[in-house]
Each structure stands twice: as structure tokens, then as C-alpha cells.
N, C-alpha and C. Protein backbone atom coordinates (compact mmCIF):
# COMPACT_ATOMS: atom_id res chain seq x y z
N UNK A 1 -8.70 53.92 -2.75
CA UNK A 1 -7.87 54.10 -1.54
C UNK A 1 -7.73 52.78 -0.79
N UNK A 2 -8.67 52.22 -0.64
CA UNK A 2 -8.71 50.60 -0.17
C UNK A 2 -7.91 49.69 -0.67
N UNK A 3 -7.87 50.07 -2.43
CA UNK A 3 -7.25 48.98 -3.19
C UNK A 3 -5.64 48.82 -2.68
N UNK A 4 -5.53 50.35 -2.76
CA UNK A 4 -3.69 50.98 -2.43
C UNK A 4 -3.76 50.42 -0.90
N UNK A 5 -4.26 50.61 0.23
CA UNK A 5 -4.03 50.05 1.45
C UNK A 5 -3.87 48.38 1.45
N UNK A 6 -4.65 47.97 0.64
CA UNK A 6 -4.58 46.21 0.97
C UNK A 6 -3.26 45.94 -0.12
N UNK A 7 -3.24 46.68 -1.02
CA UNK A 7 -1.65 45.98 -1.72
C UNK A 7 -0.40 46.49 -0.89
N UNK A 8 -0.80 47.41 -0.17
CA UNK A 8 0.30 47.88 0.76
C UNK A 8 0.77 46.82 2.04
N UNK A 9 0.17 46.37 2.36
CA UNK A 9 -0.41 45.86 3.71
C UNK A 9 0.46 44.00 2.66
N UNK A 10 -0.26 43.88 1.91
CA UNK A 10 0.38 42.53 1.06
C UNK A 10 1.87 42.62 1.39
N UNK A 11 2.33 43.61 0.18
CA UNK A 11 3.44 44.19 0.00
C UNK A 11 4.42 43.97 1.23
N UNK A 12 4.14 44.23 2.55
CA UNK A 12 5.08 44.43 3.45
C UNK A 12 4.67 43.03 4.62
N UNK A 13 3.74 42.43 4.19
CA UNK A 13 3.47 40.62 4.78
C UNK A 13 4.14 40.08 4.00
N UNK A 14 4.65 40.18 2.39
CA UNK A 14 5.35 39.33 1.63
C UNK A 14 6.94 39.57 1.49
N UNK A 15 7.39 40.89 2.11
CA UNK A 15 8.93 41.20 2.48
C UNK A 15 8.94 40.48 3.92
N UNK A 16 8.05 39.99 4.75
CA UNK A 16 8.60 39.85 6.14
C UNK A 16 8.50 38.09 6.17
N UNK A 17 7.34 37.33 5.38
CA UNK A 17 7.98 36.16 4.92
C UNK A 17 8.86 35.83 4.15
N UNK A 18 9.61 36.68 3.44
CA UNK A 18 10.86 36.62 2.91
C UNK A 18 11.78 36.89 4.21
N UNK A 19 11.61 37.28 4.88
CA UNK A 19 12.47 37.58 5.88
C UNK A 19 12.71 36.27 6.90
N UNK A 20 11.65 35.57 7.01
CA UNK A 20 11.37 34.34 8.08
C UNK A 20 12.40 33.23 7.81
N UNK A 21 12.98 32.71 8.39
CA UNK A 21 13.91 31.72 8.31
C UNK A 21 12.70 30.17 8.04
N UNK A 22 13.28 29.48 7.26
CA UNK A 22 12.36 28.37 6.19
C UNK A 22 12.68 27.45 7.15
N UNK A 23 11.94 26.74 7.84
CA UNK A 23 12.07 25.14 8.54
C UNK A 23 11.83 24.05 7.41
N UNK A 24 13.05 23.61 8.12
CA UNK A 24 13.23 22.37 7.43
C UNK A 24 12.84 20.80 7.98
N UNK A 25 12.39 19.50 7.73
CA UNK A 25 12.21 18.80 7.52
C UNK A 25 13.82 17.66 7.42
N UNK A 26 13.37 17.24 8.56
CA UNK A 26 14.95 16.08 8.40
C UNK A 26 14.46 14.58 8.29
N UNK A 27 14.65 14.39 6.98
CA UNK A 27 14.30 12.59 6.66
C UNK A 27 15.77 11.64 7.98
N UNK A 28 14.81 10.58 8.66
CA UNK A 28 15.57 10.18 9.51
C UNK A 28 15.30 8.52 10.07
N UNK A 29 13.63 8.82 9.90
CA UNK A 29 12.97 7.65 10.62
C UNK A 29 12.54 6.64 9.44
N UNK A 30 11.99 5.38 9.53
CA UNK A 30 11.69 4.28 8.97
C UNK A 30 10.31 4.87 8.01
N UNK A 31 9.59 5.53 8.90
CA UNK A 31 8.73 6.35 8.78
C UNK A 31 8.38 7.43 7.77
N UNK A 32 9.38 8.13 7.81
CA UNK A 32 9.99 9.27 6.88
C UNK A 32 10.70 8.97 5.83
N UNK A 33 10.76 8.16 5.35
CA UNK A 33 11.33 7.18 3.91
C UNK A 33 10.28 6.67 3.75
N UNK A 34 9.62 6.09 4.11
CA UNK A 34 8.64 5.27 3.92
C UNK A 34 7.35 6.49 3.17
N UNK A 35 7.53 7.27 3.30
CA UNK A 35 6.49 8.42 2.97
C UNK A 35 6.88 9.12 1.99
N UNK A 36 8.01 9.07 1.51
CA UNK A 36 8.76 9.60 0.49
C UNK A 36 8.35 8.71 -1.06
N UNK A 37 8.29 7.30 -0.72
CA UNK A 37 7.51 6.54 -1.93
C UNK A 37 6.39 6.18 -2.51
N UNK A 38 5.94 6.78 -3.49
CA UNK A 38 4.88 6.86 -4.25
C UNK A 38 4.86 6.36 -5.42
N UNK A 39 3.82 5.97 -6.36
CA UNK A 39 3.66 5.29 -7.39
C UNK A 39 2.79 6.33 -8.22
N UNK A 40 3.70 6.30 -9.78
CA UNK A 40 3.16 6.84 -10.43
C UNK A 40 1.73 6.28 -11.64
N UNK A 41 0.98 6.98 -12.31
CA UNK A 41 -0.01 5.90 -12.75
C UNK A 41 0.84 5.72 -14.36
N UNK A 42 2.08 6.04 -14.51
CA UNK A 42 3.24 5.50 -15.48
C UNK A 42 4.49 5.73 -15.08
N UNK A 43 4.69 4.58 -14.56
CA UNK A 43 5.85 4.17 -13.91
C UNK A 43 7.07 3.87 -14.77
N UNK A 44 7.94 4.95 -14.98
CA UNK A 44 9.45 4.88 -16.21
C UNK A 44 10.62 4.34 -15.21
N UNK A 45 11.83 3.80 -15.33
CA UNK A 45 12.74 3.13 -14.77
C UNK A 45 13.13 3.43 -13.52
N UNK A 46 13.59 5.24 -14.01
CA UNK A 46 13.78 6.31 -13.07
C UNK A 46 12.80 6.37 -11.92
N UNK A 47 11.78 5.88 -12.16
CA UNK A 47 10.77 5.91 -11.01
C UNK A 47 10.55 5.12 -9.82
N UNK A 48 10.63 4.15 -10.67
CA UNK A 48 11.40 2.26 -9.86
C UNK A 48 12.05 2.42 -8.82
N UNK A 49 13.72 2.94 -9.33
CA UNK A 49 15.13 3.03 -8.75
C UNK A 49 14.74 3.85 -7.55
N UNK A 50 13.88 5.48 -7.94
CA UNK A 50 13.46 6.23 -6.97
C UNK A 50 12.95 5.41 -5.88
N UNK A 51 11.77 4.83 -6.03
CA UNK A 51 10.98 4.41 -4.97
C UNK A 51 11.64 3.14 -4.34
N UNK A 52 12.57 2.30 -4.95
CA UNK A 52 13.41 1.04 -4.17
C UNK A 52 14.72 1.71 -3.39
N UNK A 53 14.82 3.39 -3.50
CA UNK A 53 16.06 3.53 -2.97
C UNK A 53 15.46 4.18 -1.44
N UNK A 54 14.78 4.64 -1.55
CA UNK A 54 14.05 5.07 -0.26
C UNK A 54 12.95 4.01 0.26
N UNK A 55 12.84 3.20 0.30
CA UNK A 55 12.54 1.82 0.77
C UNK A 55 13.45 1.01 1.26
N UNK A 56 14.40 1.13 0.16
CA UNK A 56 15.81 0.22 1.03
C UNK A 56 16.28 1.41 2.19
N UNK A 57 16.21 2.65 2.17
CA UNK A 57 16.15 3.04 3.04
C UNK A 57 15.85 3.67 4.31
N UNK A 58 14.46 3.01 4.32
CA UNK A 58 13.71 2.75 5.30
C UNK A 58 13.66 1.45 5.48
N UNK A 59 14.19 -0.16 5.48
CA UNK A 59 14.34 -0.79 5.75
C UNK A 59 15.65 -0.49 6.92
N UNK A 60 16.61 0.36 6.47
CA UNK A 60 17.80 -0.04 7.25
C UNK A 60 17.62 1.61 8.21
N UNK A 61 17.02 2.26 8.50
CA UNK A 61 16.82 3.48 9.67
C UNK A 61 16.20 2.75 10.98
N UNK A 62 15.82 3.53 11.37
CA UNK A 62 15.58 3.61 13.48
C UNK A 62 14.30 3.91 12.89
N UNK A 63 13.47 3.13 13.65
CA UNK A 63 11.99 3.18 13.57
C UNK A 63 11.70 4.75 14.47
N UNK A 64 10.84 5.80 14.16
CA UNK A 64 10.22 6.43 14.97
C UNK A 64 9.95 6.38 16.70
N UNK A 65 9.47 6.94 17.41
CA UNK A 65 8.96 7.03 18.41
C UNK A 65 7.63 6.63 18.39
N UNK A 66 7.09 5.63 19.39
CA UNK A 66 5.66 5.20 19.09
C UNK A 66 4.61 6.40 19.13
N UNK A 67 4.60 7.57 19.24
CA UNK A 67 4.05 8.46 19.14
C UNK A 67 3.79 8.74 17.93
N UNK A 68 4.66 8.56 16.89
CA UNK A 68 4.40 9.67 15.96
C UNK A 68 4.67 8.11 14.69
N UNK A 69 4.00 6.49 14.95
CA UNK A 69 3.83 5.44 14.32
C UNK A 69 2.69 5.76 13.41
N UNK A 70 2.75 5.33 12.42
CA UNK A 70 2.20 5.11 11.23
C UNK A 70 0.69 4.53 11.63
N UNK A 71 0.35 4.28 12.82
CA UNK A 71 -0.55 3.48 13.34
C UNK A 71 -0.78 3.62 15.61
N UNK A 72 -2.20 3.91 15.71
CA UNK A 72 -2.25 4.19 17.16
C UNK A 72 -1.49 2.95 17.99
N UNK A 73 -0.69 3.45 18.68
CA UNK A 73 0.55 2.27 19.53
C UNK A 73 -0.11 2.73 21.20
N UNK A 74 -0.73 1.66 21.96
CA UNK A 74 -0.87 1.96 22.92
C UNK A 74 -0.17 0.94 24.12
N UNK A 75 0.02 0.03 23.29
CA UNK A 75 1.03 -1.35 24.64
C UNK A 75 2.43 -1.51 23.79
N UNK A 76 3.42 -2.06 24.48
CA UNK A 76 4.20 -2.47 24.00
C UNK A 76 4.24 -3.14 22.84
N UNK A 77 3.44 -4.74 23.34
CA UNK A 77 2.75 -5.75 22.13
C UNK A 77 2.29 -4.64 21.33
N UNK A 78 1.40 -3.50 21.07
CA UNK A 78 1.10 -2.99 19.69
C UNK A 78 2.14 -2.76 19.11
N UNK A 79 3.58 -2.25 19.49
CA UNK A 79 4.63 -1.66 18.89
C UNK A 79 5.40 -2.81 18.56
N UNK A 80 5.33 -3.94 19.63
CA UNK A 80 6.44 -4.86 18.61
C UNK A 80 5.24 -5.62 17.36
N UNK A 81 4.23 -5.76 17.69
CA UNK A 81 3.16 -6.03 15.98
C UNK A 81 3.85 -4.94 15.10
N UNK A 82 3.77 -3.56 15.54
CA UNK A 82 3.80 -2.92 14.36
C UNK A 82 4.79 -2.81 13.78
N UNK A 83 6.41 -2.97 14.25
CA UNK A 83 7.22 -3.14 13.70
C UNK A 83 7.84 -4.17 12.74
N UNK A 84 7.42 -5.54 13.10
CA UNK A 84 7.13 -6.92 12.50
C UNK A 84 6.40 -6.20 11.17
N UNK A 85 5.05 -5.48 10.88
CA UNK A 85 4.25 -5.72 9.87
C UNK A 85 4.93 -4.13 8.96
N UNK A 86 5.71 -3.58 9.65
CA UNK A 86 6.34 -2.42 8.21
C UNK A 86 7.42 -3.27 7.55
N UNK A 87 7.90 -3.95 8.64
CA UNK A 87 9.26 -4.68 7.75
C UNK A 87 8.44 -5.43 6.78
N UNK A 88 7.80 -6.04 7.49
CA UNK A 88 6.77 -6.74 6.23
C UNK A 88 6.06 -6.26 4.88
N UNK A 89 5.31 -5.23 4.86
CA UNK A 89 4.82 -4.36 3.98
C UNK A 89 5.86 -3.63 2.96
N UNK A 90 7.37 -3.50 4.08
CA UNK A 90 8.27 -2.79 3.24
C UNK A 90 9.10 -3.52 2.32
N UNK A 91 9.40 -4.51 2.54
CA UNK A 91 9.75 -5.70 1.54
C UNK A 91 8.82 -6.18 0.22
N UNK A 92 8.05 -6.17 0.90
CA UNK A 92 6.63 -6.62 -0.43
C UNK A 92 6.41 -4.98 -1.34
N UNK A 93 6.92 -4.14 -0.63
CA UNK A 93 6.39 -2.79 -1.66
C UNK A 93 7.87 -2.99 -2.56
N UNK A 94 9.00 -3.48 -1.83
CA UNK A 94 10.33 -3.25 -2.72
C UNK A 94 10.30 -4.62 -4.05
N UNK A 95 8.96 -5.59 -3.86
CA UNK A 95 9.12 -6.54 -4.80
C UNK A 95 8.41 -6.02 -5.55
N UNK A 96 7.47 -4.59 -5.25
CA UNK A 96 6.61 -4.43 -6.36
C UNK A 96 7.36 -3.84 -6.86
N UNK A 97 7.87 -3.10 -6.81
CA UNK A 97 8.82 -2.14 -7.52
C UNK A 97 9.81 -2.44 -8.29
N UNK A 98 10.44 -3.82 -7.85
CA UNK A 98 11.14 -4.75 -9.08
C UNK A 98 10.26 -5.39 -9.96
N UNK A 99 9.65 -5.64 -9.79
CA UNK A 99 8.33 -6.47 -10.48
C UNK A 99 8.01 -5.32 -11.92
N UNK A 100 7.62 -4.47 -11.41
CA UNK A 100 7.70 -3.15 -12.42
C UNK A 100 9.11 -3.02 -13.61
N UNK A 101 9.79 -2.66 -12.27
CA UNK A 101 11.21 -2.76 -12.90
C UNK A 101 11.13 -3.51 -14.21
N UNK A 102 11.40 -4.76 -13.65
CA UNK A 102 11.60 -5.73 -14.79
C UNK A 102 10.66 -6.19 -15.65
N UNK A 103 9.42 -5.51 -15.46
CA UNK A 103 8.29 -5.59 -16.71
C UNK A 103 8.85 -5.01 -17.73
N UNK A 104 9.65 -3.66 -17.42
CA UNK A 104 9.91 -2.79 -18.34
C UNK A 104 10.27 -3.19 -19.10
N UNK A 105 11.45 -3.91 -19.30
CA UNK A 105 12.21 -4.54 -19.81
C UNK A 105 12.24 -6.26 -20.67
N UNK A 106 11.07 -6.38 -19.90
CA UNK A 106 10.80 -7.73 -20.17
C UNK A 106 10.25 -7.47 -21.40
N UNK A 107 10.61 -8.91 -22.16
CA UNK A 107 10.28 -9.35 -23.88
C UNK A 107 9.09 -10.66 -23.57
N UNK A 108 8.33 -10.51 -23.64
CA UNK A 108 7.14 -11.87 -23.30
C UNK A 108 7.72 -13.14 -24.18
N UNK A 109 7.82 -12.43 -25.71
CA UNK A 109 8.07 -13.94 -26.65
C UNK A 109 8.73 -13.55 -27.35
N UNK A 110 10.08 -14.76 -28.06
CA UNK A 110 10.58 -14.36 -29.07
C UNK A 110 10.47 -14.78 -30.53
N UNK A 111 9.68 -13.64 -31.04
CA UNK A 111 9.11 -13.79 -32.46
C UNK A 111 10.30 -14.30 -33.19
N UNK A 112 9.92 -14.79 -34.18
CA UNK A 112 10.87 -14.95 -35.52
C UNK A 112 11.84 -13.74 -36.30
N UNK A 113 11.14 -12.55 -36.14
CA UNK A 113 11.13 -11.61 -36.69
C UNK A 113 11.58 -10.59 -35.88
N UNK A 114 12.19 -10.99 -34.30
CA UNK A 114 12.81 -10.42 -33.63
C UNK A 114 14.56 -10.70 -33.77
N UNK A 115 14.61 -11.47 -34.76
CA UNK A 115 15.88 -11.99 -34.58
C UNK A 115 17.27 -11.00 -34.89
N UNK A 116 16.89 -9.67 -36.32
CA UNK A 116 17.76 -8.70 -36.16
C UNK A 116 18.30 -8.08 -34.91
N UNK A 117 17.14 -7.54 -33.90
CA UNK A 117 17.72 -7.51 -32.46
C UNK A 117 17.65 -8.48 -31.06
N UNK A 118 18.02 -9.39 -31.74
CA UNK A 118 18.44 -10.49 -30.47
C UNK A 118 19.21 -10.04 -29.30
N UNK A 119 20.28 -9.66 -29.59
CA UNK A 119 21.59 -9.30 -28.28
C UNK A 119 20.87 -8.18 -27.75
N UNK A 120 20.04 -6.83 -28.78
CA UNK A 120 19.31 -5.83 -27.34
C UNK A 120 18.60 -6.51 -26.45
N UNK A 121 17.91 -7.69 -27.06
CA UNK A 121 16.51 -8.18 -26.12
C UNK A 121 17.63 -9.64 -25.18
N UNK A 122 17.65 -9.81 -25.45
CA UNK A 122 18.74 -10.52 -24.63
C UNK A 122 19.44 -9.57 -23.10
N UNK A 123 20.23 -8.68 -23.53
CA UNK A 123 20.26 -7.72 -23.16
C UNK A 123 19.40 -7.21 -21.88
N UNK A 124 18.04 -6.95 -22.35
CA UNK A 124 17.13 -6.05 -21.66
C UNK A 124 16.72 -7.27 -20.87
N UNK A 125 16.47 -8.86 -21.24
CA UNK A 125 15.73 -9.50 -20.51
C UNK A 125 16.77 -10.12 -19.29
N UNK A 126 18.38 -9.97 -19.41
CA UNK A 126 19.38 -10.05 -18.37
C UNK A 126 18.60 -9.40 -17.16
N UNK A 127 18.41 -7.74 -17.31
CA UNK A 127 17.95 -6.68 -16.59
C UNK A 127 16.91 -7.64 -16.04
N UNK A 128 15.43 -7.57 -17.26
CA UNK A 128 14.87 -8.76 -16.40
C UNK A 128 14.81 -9.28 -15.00
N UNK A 129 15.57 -10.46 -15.93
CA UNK A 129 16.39 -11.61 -14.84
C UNK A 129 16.50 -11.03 -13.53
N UNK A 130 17.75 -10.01 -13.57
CA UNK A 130 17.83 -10.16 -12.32
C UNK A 130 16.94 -8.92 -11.43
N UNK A 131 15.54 -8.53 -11.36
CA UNK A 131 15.15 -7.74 -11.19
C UNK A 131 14.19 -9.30 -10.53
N UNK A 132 13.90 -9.78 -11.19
CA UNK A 132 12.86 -11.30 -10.84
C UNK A 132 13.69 -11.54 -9.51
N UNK A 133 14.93 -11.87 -9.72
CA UNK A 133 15.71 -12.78 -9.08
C UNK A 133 16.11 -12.29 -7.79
N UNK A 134 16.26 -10.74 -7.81
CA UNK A 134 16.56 -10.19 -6.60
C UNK A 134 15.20 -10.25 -5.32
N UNK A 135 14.12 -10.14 -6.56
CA UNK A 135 12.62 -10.03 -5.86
C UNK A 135 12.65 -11.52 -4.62
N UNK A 136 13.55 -12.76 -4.79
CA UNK A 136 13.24 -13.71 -4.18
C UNK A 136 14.43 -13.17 -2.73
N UNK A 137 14.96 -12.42 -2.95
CA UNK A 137 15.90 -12.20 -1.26
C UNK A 137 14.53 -11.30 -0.44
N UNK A 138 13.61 -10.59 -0.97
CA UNK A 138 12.99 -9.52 -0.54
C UNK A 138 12.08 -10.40 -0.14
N UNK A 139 11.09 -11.56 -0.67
CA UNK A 139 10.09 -12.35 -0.53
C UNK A 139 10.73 -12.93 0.75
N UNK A 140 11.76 -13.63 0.47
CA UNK A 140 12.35 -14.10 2.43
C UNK A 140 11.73 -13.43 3.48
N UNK A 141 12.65 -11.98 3.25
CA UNK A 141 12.15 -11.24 4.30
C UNK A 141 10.91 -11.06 4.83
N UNK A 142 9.94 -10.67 3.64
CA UNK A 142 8.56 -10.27 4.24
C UNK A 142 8.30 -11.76 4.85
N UNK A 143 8.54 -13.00 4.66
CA UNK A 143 7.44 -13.92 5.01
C UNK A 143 8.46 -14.28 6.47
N UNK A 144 9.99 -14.07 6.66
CA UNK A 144 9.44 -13.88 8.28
C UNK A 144 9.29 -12.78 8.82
N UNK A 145 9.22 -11.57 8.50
CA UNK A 145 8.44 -10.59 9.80
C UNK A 145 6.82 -10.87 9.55
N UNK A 146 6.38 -11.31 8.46
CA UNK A 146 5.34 -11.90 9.00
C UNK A 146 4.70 -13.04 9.73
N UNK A 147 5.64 -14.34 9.43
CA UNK A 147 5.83 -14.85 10.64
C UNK A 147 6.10 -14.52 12.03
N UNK A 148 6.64 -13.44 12.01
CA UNK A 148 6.92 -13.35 13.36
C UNK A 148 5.50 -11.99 13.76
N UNK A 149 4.95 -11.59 12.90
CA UNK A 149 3.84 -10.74 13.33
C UNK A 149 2.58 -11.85 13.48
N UNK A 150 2.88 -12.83 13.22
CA UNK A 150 1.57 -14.27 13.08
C UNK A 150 1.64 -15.05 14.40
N UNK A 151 2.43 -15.02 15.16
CA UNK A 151 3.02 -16.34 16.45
C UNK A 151 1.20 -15.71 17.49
N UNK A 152 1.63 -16.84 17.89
CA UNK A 152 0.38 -17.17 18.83
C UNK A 152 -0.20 -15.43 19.65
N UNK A 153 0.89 -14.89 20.19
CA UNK A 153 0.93 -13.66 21.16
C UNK A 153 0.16 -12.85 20.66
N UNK A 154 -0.34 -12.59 19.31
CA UNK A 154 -0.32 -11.07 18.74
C UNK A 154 -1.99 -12.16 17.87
N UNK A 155 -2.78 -13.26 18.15
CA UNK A 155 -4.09 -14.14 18.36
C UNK A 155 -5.22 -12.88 18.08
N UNK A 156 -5.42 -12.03 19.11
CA UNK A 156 -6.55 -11.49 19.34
C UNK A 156 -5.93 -9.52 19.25
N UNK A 157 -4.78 -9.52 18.65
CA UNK A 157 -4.48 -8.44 18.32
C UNK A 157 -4.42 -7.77 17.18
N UNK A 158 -4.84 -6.96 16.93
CA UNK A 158 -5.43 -6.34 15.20
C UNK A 158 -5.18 -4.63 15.16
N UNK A 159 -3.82 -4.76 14.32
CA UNK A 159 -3.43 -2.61 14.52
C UNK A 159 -4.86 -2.27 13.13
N UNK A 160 -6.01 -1.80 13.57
CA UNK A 160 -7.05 -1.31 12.70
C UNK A 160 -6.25 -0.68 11.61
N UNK A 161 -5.47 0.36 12.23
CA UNK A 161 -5.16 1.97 11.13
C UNK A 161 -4.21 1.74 10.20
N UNK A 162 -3.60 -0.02 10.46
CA UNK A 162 -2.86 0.26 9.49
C UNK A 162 -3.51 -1.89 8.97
N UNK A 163 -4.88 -1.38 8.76
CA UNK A 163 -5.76 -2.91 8.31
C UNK A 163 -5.04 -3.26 7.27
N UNK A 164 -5.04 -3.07 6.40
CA UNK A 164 -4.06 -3.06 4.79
C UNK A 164 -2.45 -4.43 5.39
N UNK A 165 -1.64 -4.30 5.70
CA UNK A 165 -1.08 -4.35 6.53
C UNK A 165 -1.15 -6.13 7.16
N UNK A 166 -2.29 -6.09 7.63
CA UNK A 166 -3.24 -6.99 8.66
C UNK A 166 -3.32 -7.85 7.50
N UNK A 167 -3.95 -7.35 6.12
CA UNK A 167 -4.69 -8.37 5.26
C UNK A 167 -3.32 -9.07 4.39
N UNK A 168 -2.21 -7.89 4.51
CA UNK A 168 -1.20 -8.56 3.82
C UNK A 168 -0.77 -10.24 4.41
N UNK A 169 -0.30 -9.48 5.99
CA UNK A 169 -0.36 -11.02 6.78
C UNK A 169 -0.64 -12.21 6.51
N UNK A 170 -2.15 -11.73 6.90
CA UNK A 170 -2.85 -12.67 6.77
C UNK A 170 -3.19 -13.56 5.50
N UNK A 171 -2.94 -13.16 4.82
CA UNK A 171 -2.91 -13.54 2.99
C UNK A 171 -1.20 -14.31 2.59
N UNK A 172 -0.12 -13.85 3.20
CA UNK A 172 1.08 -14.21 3.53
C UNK A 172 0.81 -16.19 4.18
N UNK A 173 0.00 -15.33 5.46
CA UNK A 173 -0.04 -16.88 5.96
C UNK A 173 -0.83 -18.15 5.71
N UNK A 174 -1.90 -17.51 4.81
CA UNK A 174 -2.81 -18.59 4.19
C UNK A 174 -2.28 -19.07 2.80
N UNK A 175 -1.26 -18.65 2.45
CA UNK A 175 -0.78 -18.81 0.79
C UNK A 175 -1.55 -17.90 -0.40
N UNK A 176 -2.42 -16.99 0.22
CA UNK A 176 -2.94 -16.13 -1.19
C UNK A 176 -2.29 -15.46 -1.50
N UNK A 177 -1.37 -14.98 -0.67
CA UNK A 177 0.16 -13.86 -1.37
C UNK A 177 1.12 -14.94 -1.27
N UNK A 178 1.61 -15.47 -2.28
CA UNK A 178 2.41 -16.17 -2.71
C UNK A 178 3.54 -15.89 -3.92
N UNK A 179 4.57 -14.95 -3.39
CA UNK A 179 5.71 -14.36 -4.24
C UNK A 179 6.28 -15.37 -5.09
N UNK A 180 6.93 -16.64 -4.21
CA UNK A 180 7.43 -17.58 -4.77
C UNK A 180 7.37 -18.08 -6.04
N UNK A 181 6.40 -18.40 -6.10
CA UNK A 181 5.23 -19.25 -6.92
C UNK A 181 4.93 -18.55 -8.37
N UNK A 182 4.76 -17.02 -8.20
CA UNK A 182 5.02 -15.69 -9.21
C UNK A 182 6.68 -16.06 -9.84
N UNK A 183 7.32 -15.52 -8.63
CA UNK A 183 8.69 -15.68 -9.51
C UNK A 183 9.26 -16.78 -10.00
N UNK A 184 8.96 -17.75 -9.59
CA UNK A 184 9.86 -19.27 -10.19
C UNK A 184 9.19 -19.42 -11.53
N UNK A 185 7.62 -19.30 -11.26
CA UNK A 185 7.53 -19.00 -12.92
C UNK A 185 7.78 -18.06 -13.88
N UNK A 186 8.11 -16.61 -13.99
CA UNK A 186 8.75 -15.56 -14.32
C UNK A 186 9.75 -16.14 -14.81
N UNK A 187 10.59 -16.44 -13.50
CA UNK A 187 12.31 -16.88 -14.20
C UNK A 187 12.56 -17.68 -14.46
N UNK A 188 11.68 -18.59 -14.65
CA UNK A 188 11.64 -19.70 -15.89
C UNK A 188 11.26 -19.60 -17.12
N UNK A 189 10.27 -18.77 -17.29
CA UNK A 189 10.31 -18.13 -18.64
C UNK A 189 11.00 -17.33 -19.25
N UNK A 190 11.24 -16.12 -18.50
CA UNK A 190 12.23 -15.36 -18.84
C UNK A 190 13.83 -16.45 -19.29
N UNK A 191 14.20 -17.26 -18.74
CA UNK A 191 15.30 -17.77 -18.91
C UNK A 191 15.09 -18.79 -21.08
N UNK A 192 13.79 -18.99 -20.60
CA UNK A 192 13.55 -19.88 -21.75
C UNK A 192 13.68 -18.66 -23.01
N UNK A 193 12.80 -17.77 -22.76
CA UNK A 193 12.97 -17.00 -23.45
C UNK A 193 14.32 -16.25 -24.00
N UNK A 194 15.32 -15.50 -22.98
CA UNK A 194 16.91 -15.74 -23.55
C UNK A 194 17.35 -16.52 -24.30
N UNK A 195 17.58 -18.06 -23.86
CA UNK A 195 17.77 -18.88 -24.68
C UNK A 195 17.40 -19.01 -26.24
N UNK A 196 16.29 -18.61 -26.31
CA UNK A 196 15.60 -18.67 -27.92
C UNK A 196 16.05 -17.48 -27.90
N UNK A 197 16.44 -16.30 -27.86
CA UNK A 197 17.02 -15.18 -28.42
C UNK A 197 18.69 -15.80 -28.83
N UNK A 198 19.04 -16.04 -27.59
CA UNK A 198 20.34 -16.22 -28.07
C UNK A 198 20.42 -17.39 -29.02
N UNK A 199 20.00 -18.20 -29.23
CA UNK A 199 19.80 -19.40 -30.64
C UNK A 199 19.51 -18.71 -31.44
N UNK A 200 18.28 -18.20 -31.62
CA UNK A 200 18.31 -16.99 -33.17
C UNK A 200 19.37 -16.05 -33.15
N UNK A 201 20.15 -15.61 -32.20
CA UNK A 201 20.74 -14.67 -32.52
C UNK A 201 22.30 -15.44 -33.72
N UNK A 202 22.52 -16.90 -33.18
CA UNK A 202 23.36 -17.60 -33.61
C UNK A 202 23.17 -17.71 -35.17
N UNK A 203 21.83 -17.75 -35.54
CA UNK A 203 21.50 -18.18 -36.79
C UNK A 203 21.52 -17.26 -37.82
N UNK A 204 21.69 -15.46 -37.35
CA UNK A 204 21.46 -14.80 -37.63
C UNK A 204 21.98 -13.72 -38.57
């Protein structure tokens, strides 16, 4: 008799949440894109494109209300730091994501014995190319909002909750994160490498 009362009792709680009107969730803020991108632990092309398209668009939205920041905002100065260091973080997450990108694709060396498919790998290492190459408009960016999260004002100011963030900075401004330096060598190889595809492909 118990059993029949509690499936009854189910029964008519699960017609009346069918009944409830579903709230929805409106992606809007810098914030709310920004939370939408995740990394998989095998990252396929489709995954890339995903996570650089909601990054690029959270680069170009209306930041949140300092209330509801990614990080406790209690002065002004905390909110203009914290805005300086997402633009920052959000640029450097969109180079990782090309960086990926164009691993995919990338050919390290061209064997001898790669020469039947020269024009695919040629091809794929174009993609490459410009996956490297775009990574250097994105590197701009982050290194001035971190410049501008580095100027004298913001000395003895440190957003804890979003430390990660802090260390990027700070690694930005000492030269240990050094994008540049990554990509010029990338797309110098990568370029060398084309070249010897497309010469074998000539011979071929």
C-alpha cells in the first residue's frame, strides 16, 4: 500500500514539473562566454573552432556587473584591474586554441618518403601557417591589457580569486610568457618545411 502511495505521489510531482515553465539562461556578458569554453583531454578541430568562437565572443560583449565578476570587486581600481587581466587571459586562451589548432595539422618534417603526398601536406601546413600567424594579432593584445594591468597604480594590488590571472601578468612582464619568441620560431619552420614539400613535390 505504501509502495502504490509513493509512486502515486511521484506520478503527479512528475506531471506538474512537466507542467512548470523551463527558465532559461541568456548568454550576454564577457563572463558568460567566457564559461562556455572548455578544453577537452582530445582536442579534434571542431573543438578548437568551438572554443575560439566563444572567446572571440567574449572578447567583443559588455563586461558583467561587478557583482556577479569572475573575481571579489570591491573599489573601482579592483574593477578596472579586473577588466585589463580578462582581456588579457582571454587573448592568451584564444592563442592556445590556435596553437592546438594548428598542431593538428602541422607536419614536423618532410621525409623523403612523404613525397607521394606533398600538395595534402602542403596543404594542411598552409592551415598551419596561418593558425601560427593569426596567434601573433592575439599576442599584441594580451601584452597590452597587460601592460596596462602592470602601470604603477594597480603596485600593491593583487585580485587573489582570480591568482592564475596575476601569474599570467606577471610572467607577461618578466618575459617568461613569451608568445613571440614561440611563434617566430614555429613560422619559420613551418615555412621551411612547405618549401621542402613543395620542391619534392616538383620532383615528383
Amino acid at each position: 500500500m505504501k509502495k502504490i502511495f509513493l509512486r502515486t505521489v511521484f506520478s503527479v510531482l512528475l506531471v506538474f514539473y512537466g507542467l512548470t515553465p523551463a527558465f532559461s539562461y541568456m548568454v550576454k556578458y564577457k563572463e558568460d562566454y567566457y564559461k562556455l569554453y572548455h578544453v577537452h583531454y582530445q582536442q579534434y578541430p571542431d573543438d578548437c573552432m568551438e572554443n575560439i568562437y566563444w572567446l572571440e565572443k567574449a572578447v567583443k560583449a559588455d563586461f558583467c556587473n561587478p557583482l556577479y565578476a569572475m573575481s571579489r570587486i570591491e573599489t573601482e581600481k579592483d574593477w578596472e584591474k579586473y577588466r585589463y587581466l580578462f582581456m588579457m587571459h582571454v587573448n592568451l586562451k584564444i592563442i592556445e586554441q590556435y596553437l592546438r589548432l594548428g598542431r593538428i595539422y602541422d607536419k614536423k618534417v618532410a621525409h623523403f618518403y612523404d613525397a607521394p603526398w606533398s600538395e595534402v601536406y602542403v596543404e594542411e601546413l598552409q592551415k598551419t601557417l596561418s593558425c601560427y600567424q593569426t596567434c601573433r594579432m592575439y599576442w599584441q593584445e594580451a601584452k597590452l591589457w597587460a601592460e596596462k594591468a602592470n602601470t604603477g597604480s594597480f603596485k600593491f594590488l593583487y585580485l587573489t580569486d582570480i591568482q592564475y590571472w596575476e601569474d599570467e601578468r606577471e610572467r607577461i612582464a618578466t618575459g617568461d610568457l613569451d608568445y613571440e619568441k614561440t611563434l617566430n620560431r614555429e613560422i619559420t619552420r613551418v615555412k621551411k618545411v612547405i618549401a621542402e614539400f613543395e620542391k619534392m613535390g616538383k620532383k615528383y
